[in-house]
C-alpha atoms as a PDB file:
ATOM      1  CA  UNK A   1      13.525 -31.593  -6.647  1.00  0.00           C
ATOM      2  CA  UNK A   2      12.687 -29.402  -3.681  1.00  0.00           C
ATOM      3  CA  UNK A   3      15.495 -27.020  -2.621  1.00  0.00           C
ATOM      4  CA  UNK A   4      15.222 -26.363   0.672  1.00  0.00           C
ATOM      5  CA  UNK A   5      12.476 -28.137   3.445  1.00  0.00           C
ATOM      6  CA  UNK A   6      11.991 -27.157   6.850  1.00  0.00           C
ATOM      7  CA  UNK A   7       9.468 -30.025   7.659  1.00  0.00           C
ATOM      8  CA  UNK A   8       7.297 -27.623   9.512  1.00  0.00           C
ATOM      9  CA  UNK A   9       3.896 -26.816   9.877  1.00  0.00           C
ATOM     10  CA  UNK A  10       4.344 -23.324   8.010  1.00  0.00           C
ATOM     11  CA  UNK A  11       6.780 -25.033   5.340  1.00  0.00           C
ATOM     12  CA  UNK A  12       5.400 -24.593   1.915  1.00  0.00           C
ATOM     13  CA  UNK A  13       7.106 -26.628  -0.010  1.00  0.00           C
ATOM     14  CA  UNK A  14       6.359 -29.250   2.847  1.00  0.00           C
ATOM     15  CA  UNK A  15       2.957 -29.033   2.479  1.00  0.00           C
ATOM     16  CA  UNK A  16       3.208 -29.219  -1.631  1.00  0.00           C
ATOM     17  CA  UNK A  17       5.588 -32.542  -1.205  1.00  0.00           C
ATOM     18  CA  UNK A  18       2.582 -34.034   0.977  1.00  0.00           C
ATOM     19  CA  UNK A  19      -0.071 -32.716  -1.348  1.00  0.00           C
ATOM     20  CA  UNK A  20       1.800 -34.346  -4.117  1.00  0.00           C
ATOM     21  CA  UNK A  21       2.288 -37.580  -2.283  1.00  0.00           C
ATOM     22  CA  UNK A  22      -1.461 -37.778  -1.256  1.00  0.00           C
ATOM     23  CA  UNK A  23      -2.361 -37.393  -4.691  1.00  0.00           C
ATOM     24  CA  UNK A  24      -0.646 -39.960  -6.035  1.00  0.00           C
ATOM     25  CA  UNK A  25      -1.598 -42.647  -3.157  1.00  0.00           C
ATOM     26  CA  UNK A  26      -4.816 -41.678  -3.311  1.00  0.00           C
ATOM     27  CA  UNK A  27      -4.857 -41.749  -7.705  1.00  0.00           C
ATOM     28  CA  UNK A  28      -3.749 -45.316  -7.204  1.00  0.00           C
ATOM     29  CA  UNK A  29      -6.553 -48.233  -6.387  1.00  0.00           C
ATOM     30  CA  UNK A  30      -5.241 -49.417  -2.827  1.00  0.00           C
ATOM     31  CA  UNK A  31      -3.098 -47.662  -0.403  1.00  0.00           C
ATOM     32  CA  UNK A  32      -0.999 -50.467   0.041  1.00  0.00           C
ATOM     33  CA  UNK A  33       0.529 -50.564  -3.747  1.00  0.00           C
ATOM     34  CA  UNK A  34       4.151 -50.948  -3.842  1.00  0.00           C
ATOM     35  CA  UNK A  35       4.941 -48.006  -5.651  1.00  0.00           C
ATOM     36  CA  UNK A  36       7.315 -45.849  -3.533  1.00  0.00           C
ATOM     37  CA  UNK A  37       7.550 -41.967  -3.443  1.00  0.00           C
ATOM     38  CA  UNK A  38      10.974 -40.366  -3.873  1.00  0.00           C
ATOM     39  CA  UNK A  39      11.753 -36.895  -2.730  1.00  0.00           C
ATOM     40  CA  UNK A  40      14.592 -35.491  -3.406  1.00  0.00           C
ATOM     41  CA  UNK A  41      15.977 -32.386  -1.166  1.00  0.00           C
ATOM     42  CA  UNK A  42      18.534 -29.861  -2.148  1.00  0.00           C
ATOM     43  CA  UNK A  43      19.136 -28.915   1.572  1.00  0.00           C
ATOM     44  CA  UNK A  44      17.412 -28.410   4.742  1.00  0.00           C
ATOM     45  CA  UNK A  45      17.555 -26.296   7.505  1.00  0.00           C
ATOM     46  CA  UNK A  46      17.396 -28.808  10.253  1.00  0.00           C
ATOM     47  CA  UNK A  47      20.469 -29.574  12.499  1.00  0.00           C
ATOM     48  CA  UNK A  48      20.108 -32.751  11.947  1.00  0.00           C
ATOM     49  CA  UNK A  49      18.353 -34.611   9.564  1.00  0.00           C
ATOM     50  CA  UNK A  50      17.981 -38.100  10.503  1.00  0.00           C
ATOM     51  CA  UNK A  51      14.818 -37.641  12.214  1.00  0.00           C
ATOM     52  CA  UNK A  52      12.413 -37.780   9.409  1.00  0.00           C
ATOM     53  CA  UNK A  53      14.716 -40.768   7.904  1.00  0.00           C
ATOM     54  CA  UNK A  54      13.923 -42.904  11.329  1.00  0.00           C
ATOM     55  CA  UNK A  55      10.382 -42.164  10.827  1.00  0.00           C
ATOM     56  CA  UNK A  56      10.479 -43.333   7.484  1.00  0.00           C
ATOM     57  CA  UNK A  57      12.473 -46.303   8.462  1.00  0.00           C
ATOM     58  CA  UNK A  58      10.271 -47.382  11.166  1.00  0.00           C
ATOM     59  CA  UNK A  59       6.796 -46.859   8.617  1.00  0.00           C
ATOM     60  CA  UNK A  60       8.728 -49.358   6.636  1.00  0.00           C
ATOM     61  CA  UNK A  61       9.638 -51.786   9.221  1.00  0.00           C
ATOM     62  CA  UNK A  62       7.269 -51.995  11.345  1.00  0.00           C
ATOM     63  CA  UNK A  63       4.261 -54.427  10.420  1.00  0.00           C
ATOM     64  CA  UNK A  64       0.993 -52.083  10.686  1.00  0.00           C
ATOM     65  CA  UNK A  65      -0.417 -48.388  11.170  1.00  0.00           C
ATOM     66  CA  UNK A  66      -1.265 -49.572  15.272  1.00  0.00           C
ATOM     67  CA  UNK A  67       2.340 -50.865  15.709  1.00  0.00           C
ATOM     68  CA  UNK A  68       3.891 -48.225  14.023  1.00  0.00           C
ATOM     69  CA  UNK A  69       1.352 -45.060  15.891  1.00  0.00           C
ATOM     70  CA  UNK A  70       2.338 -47.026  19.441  1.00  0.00           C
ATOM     71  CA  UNK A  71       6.158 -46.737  19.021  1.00  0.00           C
ATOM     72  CA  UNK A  72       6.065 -43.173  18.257  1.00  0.00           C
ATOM     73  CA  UNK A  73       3.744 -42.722  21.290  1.00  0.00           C
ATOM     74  CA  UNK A  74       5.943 -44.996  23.559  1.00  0.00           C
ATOM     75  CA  UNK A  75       8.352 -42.776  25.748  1.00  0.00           C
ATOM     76  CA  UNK A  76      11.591 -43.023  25.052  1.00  0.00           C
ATOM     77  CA  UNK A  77      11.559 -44.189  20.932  1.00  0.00           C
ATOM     78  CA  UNK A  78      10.513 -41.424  19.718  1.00  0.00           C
ATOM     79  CA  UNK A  79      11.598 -38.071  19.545  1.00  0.00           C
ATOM     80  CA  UNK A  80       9.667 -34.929  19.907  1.00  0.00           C
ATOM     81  CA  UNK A  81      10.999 -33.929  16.093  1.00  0.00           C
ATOM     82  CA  UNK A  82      10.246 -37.561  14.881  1.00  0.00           C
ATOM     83  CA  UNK A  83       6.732 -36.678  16.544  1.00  0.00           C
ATOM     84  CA  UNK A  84       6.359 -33.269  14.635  1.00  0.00           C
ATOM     85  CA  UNK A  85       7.343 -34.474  11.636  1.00  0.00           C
ATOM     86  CA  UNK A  86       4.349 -36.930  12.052  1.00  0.00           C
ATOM     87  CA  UNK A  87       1.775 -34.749  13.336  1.00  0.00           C
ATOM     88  CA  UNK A  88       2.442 -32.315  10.516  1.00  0.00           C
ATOM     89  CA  UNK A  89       2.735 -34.735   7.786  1.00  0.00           C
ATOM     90  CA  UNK A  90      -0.719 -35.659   8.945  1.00  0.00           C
ATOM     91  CA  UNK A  91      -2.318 -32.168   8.859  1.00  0.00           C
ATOM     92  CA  UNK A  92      -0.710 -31.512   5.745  1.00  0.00           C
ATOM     93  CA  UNK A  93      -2.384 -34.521   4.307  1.00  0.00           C
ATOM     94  CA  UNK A  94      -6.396 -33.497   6.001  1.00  0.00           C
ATOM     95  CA  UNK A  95      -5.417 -29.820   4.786  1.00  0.00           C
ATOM     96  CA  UNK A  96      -5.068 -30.598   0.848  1.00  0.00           C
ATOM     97  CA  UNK A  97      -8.155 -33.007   1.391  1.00  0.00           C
ATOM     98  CA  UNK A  98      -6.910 -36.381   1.938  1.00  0.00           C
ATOM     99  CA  UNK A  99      -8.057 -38.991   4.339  1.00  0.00           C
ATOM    100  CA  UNK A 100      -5.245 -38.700   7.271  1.00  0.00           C
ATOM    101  CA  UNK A 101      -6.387 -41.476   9.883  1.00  0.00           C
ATOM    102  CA  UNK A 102      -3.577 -43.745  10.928  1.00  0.00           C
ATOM    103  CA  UNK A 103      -3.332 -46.534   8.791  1.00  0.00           C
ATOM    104  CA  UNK A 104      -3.574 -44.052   5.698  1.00  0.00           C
ATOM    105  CA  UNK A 105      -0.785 -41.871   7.113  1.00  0.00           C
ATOM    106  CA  UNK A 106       1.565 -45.263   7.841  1.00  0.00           C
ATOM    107  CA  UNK A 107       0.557 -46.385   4.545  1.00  0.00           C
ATOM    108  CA  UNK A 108       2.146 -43.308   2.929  1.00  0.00           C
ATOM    109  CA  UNK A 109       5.063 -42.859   5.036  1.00  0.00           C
ATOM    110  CA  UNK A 110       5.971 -46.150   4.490  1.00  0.00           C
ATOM    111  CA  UNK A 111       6.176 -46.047   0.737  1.00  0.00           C
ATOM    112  CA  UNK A 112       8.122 -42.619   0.930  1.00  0.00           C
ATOM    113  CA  UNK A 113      11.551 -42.496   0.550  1.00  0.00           C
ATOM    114  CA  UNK A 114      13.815 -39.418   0.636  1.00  0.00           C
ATOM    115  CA  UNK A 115      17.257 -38.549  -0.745  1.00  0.00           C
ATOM    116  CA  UNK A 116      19.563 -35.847   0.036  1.00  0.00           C
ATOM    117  CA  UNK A 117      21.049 -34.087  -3.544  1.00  0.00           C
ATOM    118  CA  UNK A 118      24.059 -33.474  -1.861  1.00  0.00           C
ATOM    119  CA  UNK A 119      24.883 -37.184  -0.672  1.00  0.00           C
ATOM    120  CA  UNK A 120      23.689 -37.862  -4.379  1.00  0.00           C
ATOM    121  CA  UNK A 121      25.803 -35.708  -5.955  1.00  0.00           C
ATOM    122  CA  UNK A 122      29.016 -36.372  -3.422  1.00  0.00           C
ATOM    123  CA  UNK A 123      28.871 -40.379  -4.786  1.00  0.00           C
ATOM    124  CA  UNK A 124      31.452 -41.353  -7.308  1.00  0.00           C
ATOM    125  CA  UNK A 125      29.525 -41.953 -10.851  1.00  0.00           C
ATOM    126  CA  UNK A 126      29.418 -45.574 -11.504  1.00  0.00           C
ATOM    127  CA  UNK A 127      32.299 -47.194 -13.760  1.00  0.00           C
ATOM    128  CA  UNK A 128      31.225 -48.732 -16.748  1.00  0.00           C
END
């Protein structure tokens, strides 16, 4: 569990998350395995959060790396945070060493998954 993520390009614990989930896409024979990554944040310091949830949505909606690079590129669907979030997902990905073209950086996002602790911890335990 990370505590607390920023999602920036001078977030550390950003840049370890994407090391970590490099490593394990790239450990695996194909990128397109369905094995999912789960991250799970303490807290952020964004004003809102949803941003990097749409983007993660949309990787795992949308059919291929060129459909999914034109929607964030097409004005008006994507926001400049959903952008950032992208562009520094990417570097952080050619920074620890990893391929980071755009149908290994869909790939990824698309198997990546990410859960709030706090909504975690707010839902009532399950009844037996």
């Amino acid at each position: 569990m990370k505590r607390t993520i920023t999602f920036t390009a001078s977030d550390k614990e950003f840049k370890d998350v994407v090391r970590q989930i490099g490593a394990a896409g790239f450990a695996e024979d194909s990128l397109q395995s369905q094995h999912g990554f789960a991250i799970a944040i303490g807290r952020t310091r964004q004003s809102k959060e949803p941003f990097y949830q749409d983007v993660l949505k949309w990787a795992r909606n949308i059919e291929d790396a060129v459909a999914f690079r034109a929607r964030l590129e097409r004005p008006g669907a994507a926001n400049i945070a959903m952008r950032s979030f992208v562009d520094v997902f990417r570097a952080n990905l050619a920074e620890a060493g990893f391929a980071d073209d755009d149908e290994t950086l869909w790939s990824l996002l698309r198997r990546a998954k990410s859960y709030s602790l706090i909504s975690i911890l707010m839902r009532p335990p399950p009844t037996s």
